[in-house]
C-alpha atoms as a PDB file:
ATOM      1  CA  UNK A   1     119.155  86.875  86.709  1.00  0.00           C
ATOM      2  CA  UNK A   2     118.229  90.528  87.321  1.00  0.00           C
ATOM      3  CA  UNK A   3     119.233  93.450  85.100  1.00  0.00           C
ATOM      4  CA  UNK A   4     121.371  95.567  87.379  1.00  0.00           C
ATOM      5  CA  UNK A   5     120.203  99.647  86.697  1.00  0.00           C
ATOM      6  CA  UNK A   6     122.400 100.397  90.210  1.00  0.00           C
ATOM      7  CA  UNK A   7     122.261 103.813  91.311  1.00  0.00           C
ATOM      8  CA  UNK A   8     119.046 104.866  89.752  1.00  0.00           C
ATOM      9  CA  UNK A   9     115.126 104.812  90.875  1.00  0.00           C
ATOM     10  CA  UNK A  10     114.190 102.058  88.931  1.00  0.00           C
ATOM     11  CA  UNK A  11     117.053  99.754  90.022  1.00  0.00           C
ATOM     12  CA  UNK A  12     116.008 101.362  93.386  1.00  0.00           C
ATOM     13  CA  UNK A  13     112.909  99.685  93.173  1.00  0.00           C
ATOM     14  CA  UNK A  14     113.603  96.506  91.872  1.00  0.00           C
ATOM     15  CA  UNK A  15     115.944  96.515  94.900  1.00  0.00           C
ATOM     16  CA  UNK A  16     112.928  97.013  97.055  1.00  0.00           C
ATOM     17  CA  UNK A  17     110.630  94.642  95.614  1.00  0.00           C
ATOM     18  CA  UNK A  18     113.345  92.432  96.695  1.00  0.00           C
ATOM     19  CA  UNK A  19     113.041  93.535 100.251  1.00  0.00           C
ATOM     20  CA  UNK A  20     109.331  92.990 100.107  1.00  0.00           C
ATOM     21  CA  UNK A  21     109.741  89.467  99.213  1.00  0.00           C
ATOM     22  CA  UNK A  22     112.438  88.139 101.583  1.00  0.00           C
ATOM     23  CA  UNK A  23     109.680  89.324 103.943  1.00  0.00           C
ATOM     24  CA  UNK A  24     107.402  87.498 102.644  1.00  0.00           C
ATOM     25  CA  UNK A  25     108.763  84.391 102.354  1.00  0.00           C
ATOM     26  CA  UNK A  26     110.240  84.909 105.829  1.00  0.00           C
ATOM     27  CA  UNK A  27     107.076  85.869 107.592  1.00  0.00           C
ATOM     28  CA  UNK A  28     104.093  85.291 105.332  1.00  0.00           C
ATOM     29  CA  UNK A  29     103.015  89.108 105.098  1.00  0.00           C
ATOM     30  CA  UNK A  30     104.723  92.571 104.862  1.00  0.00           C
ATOM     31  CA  UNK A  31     103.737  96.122 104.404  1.00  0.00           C
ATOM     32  CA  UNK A  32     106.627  97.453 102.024  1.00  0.00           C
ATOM     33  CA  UNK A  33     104.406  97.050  99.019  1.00  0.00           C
ATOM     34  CA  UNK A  34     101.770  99.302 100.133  1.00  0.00           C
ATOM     35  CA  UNK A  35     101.360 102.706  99.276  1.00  0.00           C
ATOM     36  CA  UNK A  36     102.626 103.903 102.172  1.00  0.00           C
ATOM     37  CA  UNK A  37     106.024 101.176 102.716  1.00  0.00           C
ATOM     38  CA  UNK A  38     106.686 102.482  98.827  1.00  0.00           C
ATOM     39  CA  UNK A  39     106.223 106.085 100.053  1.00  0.00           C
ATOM     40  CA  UNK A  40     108.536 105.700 102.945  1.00  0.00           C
ATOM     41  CA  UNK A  41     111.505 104.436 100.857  1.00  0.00           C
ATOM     42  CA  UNK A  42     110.709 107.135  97.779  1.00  0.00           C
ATOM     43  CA  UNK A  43     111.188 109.791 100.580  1.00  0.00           C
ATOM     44  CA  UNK A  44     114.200 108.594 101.808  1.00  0.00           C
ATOM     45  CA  UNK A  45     115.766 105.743  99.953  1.00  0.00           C
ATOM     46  CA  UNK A  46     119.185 105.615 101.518  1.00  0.00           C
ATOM     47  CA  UNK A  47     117.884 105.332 105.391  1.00  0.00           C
ATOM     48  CA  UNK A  48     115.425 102.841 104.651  1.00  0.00           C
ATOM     49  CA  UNK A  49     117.488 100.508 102.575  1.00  0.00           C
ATOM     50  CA  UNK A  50     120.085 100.722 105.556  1.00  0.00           C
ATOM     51  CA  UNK A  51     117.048  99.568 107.577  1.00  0.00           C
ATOM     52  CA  UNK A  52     116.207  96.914 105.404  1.00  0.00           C
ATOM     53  CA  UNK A  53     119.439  95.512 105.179  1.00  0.00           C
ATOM     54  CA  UNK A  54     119.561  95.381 108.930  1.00  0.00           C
ATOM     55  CA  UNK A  55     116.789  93.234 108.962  1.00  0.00           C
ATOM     56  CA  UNK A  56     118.174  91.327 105.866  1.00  0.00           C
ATOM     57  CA  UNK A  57     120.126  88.335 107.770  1.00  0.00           C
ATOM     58  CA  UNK A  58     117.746  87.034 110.329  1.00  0.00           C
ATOM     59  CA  UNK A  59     114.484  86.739 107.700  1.00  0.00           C
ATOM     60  CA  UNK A  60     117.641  84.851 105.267  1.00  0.00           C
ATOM     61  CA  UNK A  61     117.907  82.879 108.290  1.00  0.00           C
ATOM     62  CA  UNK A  62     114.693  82.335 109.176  1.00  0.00           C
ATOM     63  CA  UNK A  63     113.630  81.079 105.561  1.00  0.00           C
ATOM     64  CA  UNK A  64     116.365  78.942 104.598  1.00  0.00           C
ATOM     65  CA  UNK A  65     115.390  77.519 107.422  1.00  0.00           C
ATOM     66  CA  UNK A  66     112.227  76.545 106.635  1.00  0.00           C
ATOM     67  CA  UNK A  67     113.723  74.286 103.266  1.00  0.00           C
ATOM     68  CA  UNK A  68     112.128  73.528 100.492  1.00  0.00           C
ATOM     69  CA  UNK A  69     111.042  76.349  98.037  1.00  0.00           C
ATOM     70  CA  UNK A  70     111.552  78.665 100.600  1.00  0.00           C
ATOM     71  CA  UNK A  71     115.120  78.414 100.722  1.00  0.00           C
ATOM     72  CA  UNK A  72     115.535  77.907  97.341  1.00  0.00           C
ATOM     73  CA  UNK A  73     113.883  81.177  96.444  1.00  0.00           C
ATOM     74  CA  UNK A  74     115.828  83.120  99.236  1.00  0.00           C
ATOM     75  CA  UNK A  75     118.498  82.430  97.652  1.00  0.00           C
ATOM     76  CA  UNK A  76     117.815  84.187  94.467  1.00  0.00           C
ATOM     77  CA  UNK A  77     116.669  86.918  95.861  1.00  0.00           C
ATOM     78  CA  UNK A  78     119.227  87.249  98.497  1.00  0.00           C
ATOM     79  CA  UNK A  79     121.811  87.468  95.443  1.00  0.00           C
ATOM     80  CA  UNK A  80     119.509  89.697  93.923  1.00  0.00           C
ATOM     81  CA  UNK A  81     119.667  92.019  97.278  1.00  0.00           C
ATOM     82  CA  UNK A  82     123.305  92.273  96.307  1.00  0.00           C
ATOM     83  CA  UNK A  83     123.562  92.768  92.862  1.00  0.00           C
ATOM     84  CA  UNK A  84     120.940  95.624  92.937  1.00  0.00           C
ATOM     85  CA  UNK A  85     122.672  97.142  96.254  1.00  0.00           C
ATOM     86  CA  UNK A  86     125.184  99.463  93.766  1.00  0.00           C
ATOM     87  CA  UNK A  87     128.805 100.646  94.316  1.00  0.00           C
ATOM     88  CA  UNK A  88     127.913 104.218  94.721  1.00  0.00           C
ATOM     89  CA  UNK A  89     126.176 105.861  98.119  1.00  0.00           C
ATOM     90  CA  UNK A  90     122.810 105.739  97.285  1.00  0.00           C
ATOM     91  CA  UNK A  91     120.423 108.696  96.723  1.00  0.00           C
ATOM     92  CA  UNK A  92     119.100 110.244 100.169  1.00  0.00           C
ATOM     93  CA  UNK A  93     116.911 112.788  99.563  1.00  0.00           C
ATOM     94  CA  UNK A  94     113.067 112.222  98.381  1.00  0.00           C
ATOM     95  CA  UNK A  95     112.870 111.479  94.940  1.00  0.00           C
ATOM     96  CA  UNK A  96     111.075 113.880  92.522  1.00  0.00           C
ATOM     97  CA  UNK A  97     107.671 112.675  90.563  1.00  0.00           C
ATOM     98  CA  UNK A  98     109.618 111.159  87.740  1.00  0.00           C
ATOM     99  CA  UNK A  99     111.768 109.641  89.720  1.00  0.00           C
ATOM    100  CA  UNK A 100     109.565 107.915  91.644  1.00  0.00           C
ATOM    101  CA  UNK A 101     107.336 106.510  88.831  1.00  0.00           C
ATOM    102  CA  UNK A 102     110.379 104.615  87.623  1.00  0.00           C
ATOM    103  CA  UNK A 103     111.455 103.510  90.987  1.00  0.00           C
ATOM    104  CA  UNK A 104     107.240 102.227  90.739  1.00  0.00           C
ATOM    105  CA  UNK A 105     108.154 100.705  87.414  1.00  0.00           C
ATOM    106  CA  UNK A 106     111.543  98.668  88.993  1.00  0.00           C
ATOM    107  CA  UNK A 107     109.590  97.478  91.643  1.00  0.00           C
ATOM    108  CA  UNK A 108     106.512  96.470  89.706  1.00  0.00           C
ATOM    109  CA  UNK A 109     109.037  94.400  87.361  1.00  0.00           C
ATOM    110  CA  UNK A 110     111.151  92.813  90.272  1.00  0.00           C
ATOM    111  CA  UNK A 111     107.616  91.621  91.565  1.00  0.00           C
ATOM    112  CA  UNK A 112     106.415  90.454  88.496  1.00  0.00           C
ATOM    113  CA  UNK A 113     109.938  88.385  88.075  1.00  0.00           C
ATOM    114  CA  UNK A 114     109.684  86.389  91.253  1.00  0.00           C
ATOM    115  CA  UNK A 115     105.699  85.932  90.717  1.00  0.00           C
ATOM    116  CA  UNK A 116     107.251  84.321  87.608  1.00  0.00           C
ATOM    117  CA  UNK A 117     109.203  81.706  89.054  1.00  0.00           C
ATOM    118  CA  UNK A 118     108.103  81.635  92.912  1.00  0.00           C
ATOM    119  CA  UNK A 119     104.236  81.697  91.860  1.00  0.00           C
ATOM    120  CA  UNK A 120     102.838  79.917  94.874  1.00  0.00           C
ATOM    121  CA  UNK A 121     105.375  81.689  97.096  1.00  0.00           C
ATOM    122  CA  UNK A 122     104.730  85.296  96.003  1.00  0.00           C
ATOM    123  CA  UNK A 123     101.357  86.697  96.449  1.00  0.00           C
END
């Protein structure tokens, strides 16, 4: 179960790792974890979550299709898509230094969470 920080950079990031990995296990690869997919969403996190999420159901789709450990993991991280998704409209104007090393700091903790318990899943 994730801690939910919702409506801050850190839980902004978290939310984002979890992006990164329903990508992953949908598709094998993804470039949200780079430098540059991180600096994207730190420069405008409210449009490019809305992006994400329109991408959301067909990679659920596709990897609870392929069974197994695949679908099992979706499933936490789907749920984890939606409790990190907070109540409030979401911050959409580029985040200042501090702001984005925590939203770095979410994200590097959400990855290190599902490399945890998905270890052959999450590279």
């Amino acid at each position: 179960m994730t801690r939910v920080e919702s409506g801050t950079p850190y839980g902004w990031g978290r939310l984002h790792a979890a992006f990164q990995v329903l990508e992953v296990l949908a598709v094998g690869r993804t470039g949200l974890g780079t430098p540059a997919g991180l600096r994207r969403t730190t420069n405008t996190p409210r449009n490019h979550f809305v992006e994400l999420l329109r991408r959301a159901g067909l990679l659920l789709l596709v990897t609870r299709e392929k069974g197994g450990d695949h679908a099992r993991a979706v499933e936490a991280v789907f749920g984890d898509i939606v409790r990190l998704t907070g109540p409030r409209r979401m911050y959409d104007k580029s985040l200042d230094e501090r702001q984005i090393a925590e939203f770095r700091r979410g994200h590097a903790d959400q990855v290190a969470e599902y490399r945890k318990v998905w270890e052959s899943l999450v590279p």
